[in-house]
N, C-alpha and C. Protein backbone atom coordinates (compact mmCIF):
# COMPACT_ATOMS: atom_id res chain seq x y z
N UNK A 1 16.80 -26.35 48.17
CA UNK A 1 17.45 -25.88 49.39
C UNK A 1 18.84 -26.49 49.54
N UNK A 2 19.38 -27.73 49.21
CA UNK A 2 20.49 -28.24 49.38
C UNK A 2 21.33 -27.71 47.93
N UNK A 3 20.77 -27.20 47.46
CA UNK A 3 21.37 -26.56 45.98
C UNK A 3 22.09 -25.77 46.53
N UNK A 4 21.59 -24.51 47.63
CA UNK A 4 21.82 -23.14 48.01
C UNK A 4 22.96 -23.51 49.18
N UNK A 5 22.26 -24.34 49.45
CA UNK A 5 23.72 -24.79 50.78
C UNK A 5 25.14 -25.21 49.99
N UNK A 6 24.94 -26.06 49.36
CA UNK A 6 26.18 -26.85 48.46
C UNK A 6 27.21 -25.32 48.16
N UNK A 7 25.97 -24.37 46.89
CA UNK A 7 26.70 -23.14 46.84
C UNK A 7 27.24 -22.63 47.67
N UNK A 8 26.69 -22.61 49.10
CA UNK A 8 27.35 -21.75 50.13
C UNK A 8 28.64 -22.20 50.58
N UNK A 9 28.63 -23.36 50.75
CA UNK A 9 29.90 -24.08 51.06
C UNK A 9 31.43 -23.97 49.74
N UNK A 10 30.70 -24.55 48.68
CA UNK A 10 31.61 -24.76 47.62
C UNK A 10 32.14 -23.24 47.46
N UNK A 11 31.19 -21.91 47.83
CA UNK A 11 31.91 -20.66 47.41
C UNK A 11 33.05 -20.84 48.92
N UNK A 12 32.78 -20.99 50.08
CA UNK A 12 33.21 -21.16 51.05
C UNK A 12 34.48 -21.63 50.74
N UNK A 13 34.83 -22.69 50.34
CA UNK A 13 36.36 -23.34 49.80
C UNK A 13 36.90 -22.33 48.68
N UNK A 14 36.31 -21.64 47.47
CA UNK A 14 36.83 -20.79 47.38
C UNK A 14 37.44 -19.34 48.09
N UNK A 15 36.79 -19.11 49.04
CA UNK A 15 37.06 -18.11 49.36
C UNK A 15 36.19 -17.27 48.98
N UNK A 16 35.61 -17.57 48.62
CA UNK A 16 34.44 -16.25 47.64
C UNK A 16 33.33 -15.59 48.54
N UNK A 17 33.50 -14.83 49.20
CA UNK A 17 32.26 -14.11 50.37
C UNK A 17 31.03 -13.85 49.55
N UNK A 18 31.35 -13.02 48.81
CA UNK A 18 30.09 -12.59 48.08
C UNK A 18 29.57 -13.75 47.20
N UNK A 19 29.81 -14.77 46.69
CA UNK A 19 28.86 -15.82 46.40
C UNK A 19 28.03 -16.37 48.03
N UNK A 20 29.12 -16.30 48.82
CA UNK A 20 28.40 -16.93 50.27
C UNK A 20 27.30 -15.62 50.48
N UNK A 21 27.67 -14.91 50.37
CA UNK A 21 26.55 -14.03 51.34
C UNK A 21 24.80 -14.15 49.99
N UNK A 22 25.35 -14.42 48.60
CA UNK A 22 24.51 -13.78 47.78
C UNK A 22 23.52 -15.24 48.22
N UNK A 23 23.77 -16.33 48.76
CA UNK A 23 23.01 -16.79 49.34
C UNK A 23 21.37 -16.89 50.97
N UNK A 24 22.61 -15.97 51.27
CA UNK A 24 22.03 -15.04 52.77
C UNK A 24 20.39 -14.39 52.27
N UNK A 25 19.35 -14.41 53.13
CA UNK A 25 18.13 -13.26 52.94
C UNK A 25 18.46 -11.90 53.61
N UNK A 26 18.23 -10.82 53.49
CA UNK A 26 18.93 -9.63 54.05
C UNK A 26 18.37 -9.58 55.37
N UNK A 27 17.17 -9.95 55.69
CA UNK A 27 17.28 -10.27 57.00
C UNK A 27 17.68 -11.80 58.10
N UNK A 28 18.39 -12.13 57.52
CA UNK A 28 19.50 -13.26 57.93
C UNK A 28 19.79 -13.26 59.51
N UNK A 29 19.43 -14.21 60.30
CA UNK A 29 19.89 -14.13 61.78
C UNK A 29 21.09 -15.22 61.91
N UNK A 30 22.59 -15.28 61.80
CA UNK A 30 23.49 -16.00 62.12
C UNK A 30 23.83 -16.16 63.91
N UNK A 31 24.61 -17.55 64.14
CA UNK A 31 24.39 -17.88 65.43
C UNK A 31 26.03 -18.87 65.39
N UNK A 32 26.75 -18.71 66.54
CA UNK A 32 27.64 -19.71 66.59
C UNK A 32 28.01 -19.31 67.85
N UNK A 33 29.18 -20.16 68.57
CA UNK A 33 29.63 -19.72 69.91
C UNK A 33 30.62 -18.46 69.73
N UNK A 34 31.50 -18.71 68.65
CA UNK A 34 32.42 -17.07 68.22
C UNK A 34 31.72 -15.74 68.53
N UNK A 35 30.52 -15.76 67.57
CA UNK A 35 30.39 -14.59 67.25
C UNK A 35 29.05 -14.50 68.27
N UNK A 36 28.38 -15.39 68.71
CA UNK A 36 27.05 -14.87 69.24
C UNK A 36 26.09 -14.74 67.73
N UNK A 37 24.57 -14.14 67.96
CA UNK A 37 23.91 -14.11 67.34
C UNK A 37 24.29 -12.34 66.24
N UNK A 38 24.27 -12.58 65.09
CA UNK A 38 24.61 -11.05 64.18
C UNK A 38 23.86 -11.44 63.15
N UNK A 39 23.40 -10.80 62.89
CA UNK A 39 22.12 -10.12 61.82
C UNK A 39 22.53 -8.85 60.69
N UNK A 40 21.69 -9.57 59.66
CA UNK A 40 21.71 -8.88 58.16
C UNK A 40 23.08 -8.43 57.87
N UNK A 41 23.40 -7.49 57.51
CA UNK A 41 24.46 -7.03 56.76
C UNK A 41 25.70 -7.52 57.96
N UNK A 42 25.72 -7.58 59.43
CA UNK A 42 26.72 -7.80 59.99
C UNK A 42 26.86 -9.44 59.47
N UNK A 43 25.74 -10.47 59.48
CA UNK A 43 26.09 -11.99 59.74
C UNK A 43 26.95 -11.63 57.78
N UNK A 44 26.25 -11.27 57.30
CA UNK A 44 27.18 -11.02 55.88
C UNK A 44 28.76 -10.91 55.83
N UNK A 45 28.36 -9.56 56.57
CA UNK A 45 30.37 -9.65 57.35
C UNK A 45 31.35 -10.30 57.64
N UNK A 46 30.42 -11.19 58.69
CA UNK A 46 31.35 -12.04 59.24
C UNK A 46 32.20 -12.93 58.54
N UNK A 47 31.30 -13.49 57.18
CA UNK A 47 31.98 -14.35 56.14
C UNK A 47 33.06 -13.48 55.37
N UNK A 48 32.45 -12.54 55.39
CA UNK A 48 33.58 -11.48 54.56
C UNK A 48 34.34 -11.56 55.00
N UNK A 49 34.59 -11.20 56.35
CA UNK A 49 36.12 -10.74 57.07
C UNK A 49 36.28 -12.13 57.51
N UNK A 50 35.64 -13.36 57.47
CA UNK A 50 36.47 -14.73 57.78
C UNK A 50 37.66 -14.79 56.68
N UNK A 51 36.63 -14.69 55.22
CA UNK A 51 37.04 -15.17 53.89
C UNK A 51 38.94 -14.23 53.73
N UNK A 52 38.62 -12.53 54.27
CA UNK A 52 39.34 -11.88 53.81
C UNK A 52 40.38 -12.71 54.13
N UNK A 53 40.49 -12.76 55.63
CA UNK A 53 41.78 -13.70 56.96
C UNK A 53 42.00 -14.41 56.25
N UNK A 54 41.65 -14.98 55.70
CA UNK A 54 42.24 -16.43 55.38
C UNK A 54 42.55 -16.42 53.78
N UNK A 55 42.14 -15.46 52.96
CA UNK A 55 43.20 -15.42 51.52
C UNK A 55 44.38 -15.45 51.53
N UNK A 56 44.94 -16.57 50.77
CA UNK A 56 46.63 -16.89 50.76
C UNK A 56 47.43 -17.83 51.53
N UNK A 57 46.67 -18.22 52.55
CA UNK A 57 46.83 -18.82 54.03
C UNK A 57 46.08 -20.53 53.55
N UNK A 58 47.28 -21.68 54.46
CA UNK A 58 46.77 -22.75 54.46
C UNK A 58 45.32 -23.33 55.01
N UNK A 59 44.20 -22.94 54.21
CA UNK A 59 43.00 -22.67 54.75
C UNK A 59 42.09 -23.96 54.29
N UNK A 60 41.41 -24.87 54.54
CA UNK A 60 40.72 -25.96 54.05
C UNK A 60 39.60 -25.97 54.43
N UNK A 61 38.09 -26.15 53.76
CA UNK A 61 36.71 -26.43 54.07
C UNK A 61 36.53 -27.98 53.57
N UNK A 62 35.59 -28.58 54.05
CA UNK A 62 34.97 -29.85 53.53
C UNK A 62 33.32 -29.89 54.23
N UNK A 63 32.53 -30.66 53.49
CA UNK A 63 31.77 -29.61 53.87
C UNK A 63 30.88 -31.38 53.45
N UNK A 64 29.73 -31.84 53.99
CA UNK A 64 29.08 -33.74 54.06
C UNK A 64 27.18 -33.44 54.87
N UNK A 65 27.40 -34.81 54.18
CA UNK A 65 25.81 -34.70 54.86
C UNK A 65 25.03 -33.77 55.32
N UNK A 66 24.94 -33.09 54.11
CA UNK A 66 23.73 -32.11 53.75
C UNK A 66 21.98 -32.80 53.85
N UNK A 67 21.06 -32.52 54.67
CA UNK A 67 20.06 -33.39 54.96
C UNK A 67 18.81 -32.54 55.09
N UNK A 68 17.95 -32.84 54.52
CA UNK A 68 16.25 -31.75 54.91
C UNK A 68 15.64 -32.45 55.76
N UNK A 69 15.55 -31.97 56.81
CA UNK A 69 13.99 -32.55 57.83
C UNK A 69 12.97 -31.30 58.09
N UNK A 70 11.79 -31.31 57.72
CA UNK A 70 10.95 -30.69 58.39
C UNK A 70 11.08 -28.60 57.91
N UNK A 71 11.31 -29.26 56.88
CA UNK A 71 11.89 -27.73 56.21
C UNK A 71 13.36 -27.04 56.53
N UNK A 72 13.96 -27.70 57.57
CA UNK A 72 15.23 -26.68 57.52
C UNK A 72 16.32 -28.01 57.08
N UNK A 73 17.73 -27.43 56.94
CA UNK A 73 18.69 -27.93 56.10
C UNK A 73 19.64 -28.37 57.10
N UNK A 74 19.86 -29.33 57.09
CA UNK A 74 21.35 -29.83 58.02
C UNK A 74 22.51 -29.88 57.66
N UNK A 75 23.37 -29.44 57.76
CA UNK A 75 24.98 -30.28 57.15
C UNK A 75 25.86 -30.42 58.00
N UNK A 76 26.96 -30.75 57.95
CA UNK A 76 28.33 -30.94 59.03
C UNK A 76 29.18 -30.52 57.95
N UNK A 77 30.48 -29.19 58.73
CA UNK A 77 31.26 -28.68 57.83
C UNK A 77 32.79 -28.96 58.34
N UNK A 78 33.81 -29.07 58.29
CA UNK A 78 35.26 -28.90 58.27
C UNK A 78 35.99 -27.86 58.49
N UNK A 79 36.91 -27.36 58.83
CA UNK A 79 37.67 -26.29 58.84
C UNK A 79 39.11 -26.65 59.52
N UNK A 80 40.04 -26.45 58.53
CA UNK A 80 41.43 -26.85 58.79
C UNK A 80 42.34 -25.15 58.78
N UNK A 81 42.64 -24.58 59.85
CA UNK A 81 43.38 -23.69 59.23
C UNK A 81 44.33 -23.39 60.48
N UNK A 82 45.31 -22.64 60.38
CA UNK A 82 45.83 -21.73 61.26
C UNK A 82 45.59 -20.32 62.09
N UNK A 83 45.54 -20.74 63.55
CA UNK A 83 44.28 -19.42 64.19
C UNK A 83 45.87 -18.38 64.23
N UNK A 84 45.34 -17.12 63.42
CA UNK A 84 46.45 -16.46 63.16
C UNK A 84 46.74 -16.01 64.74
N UNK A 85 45.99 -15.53 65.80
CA UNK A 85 46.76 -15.09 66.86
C UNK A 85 47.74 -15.90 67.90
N UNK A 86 47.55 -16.88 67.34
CA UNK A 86 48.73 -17.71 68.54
C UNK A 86 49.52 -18.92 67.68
N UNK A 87 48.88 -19.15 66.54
CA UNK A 87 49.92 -19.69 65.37
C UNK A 87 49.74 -21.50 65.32
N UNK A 88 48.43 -21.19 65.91
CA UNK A 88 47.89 -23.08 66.21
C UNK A 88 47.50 -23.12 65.07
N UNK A 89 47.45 -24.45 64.79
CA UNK A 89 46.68 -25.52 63.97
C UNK A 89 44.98 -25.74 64.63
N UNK A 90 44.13 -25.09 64.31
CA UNK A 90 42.77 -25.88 63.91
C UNK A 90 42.16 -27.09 63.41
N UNK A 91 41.66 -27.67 63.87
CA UNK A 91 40.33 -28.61 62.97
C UNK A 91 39.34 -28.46 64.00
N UNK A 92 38.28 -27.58 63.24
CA UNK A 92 36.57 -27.80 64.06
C UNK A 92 35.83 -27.93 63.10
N UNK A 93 35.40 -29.28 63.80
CA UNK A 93 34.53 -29.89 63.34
C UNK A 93 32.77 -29.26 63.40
N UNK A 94 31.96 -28.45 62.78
CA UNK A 94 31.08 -28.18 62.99
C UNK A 94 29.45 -28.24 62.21
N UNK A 95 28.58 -28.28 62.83
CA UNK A 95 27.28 -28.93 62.68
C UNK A 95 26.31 -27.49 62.03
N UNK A 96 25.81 -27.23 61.34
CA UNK A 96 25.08 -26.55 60.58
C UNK A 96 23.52 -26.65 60.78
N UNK A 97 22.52 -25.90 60.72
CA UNK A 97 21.12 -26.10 60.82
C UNK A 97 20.85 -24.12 59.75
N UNK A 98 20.01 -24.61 58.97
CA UNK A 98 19.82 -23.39 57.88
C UNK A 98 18.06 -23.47 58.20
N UNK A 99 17.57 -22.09 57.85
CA UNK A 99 16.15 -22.31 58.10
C UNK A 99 15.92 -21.12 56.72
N UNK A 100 15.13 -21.36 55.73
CA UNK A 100 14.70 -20.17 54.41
C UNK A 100 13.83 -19.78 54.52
N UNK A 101 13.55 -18.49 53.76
CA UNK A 101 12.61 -17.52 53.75
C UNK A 101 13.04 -16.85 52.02
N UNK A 102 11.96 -16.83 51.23
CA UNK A 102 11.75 -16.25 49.93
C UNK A 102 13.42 -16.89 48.89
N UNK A 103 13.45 -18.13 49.84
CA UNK A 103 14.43 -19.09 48.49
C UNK A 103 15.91 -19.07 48.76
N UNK A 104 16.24 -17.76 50.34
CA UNK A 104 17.54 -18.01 50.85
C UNK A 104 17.57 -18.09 52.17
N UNK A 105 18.52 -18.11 52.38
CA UNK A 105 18.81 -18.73 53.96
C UNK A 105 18.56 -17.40 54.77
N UNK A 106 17.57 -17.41 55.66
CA UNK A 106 17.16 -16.63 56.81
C UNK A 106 17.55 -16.99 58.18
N UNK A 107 18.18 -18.06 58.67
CA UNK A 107 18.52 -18.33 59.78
C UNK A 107 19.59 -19.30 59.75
N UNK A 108 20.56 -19.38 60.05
CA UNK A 108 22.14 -19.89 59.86
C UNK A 108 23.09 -19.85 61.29
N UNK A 109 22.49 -21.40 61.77
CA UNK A 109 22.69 -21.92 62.78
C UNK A 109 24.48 -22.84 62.94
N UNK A 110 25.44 -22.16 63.65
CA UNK A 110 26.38 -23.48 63.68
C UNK A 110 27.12 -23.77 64.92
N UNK A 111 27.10 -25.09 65.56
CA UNK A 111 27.34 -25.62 67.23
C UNK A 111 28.41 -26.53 66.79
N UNK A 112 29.65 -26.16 67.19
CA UNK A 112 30.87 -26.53 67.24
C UNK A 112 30.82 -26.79 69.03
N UNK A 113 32.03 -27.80 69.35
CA UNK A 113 32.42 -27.95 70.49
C UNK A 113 33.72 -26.41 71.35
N UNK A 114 33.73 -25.87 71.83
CA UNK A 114 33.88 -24.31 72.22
C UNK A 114 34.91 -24.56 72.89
N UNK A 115 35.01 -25.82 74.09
CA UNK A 115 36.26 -25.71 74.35
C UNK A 115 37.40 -26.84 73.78
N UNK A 116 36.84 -27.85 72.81
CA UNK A 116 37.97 -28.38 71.98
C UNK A 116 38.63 -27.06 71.10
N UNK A 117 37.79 -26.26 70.52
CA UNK A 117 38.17 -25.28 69.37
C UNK A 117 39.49 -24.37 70.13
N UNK A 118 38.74 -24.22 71.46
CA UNK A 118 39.82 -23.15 72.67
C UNK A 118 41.33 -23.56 72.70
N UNK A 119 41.42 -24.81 73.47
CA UNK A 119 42.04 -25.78 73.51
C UNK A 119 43.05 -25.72 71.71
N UNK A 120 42.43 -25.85 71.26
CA UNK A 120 43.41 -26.07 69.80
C UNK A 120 44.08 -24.57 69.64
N UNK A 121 43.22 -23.27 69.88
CA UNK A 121 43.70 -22.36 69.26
C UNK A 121 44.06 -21.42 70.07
N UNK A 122 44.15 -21.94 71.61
CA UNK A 122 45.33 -21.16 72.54
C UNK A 122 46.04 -22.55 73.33
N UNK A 123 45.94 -23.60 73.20
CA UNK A 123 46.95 -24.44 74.06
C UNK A 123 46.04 -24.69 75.50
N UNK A 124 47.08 -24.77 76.56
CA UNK A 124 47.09 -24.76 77.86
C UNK A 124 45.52 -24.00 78.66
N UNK A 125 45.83 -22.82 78.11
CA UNK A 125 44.85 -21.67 78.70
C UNK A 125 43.36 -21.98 78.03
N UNK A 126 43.56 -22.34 76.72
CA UNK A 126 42.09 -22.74 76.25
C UNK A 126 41.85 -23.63 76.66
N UNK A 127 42.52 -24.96 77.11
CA UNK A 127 42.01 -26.10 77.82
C UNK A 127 41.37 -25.43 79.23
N UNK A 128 42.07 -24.58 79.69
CA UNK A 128 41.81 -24.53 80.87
C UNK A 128 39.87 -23.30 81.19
N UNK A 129 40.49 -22.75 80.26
CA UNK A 129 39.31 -21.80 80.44
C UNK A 129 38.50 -21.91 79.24
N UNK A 130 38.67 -22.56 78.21
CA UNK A 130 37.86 -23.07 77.28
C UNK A 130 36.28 -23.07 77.20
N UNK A 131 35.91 -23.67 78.65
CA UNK A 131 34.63 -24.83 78.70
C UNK A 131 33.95 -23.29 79.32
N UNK A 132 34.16 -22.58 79.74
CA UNK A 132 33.21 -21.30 80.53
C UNK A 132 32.85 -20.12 80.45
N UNK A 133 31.60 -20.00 80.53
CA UNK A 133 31.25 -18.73 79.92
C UNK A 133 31.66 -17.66 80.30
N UNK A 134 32.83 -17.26 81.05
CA UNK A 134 33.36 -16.14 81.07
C UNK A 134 34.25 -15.96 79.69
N UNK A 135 34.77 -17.13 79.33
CA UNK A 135 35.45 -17.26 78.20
C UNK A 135 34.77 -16.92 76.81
N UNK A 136 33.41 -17.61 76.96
CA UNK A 136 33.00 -17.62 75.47
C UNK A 136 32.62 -15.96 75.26
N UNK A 137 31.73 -15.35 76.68
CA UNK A 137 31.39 -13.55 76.58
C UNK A 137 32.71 -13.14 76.14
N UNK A 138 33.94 -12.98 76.70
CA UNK A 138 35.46 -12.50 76.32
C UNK A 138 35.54 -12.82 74.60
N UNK A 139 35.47 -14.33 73.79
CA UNK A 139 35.58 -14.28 72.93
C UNK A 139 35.09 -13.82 71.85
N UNK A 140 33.02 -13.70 72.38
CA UNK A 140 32.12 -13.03 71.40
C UNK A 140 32.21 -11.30 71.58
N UNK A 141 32.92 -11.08 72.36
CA UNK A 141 33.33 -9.96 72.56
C UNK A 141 34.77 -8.93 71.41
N UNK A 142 35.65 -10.10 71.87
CA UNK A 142 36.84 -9.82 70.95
C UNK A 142 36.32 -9.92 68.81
N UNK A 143 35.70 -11.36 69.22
CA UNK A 143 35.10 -11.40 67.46
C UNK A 143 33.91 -10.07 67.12
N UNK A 144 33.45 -9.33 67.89
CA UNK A 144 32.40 -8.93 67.00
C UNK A 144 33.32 -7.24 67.63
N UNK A 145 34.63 -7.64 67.90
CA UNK A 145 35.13 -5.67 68.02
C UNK A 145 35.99 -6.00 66.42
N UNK A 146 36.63 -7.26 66.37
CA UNK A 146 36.89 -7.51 64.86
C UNK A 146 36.02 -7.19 63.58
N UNK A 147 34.63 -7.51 64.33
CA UNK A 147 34.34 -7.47 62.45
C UNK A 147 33.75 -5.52 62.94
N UNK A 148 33.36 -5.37 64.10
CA UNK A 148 32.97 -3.62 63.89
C UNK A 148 34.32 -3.12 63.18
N UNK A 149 35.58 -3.56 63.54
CA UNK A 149 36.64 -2.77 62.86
C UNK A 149 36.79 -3.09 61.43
N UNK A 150 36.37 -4.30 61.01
CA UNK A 150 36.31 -4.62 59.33
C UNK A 150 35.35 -3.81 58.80
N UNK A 151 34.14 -3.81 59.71
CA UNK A 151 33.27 -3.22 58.64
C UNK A 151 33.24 -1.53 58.65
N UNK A 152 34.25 -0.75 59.15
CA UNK A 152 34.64 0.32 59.81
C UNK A 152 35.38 0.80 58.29
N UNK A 153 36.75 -0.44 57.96
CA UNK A 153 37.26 -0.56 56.88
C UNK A 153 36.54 -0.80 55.44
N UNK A 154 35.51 -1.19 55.41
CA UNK A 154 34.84 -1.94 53.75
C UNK A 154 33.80 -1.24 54.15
């Protein structure tokens, strides 16, 4: 299981979606504050159209303490990049929980802090409206009209 994670990550610093997803089970339930909960071929997506954004672009993963308790997989991951709509600098820091089914990842859990991330990648206004769930519905809103329009495209 930490084999399949390592892969997921290490394709992750490449850029490589389709090694990340060939990790995924097709019925895959993904979860974060961005996107909300997306399933099978969409949670697939999402890496896709992360990976696409960010080809060419000062983009960094690091990716530590990968850990098994109790059957599911832990890690803590990195992310250094530039949030292309307002031209900030990123670092979120975020926490991982993987759960398998038939040898790949079926459930792909990740809890980042929502309004440090806000805060970094609108300024002022994300500090301010960062921390509340009118904010986070608005944002899982805006991310998942993104990937319907990616996957509209591919």
């Amino acid at each position: 299981m930490i084999d399949l994670i390592e892969k997921f990550y290490d394709a992750f610093q490449k850029l490589d979606s389709e090694a990340m997803t060939s990790c995924y089970h097709q019925e895959v339930v993904f979860k974060d504050p961005a996107f909300g909960v997306v399933k099978g071929k969409d949670a697939k997506n999402v890496w896709r159209m992360l990976c696409a954004s960010q080809k060419g672009k000062d983009f960094k993963v690091k990716f530590y303490d990968i850990n098994i308790y109790d059957d599911k997989v832990f890690a803590t991951w990195e992310a250094d990049y530039i949030f292309s709509k307002t031209g900030r600098e990123v670092h979120n820091k975020i926490s991982a929980e993987f759960e398998f089914k038939d040898g790949l990842i079926i459930r792909h859990t990740d809890r980042f802090n929502l309004h440090k991330w806000a805060t970094q990648a609108f300024g002022f206004k994300g500090w301010l409206l960062g921390g509340t769930s009118f904010f986070k519905r608005k944002l899982q809103k805006q991310t998942n009209a993104l990937l319907d329009k990616f996957e509209k495209k591919h």
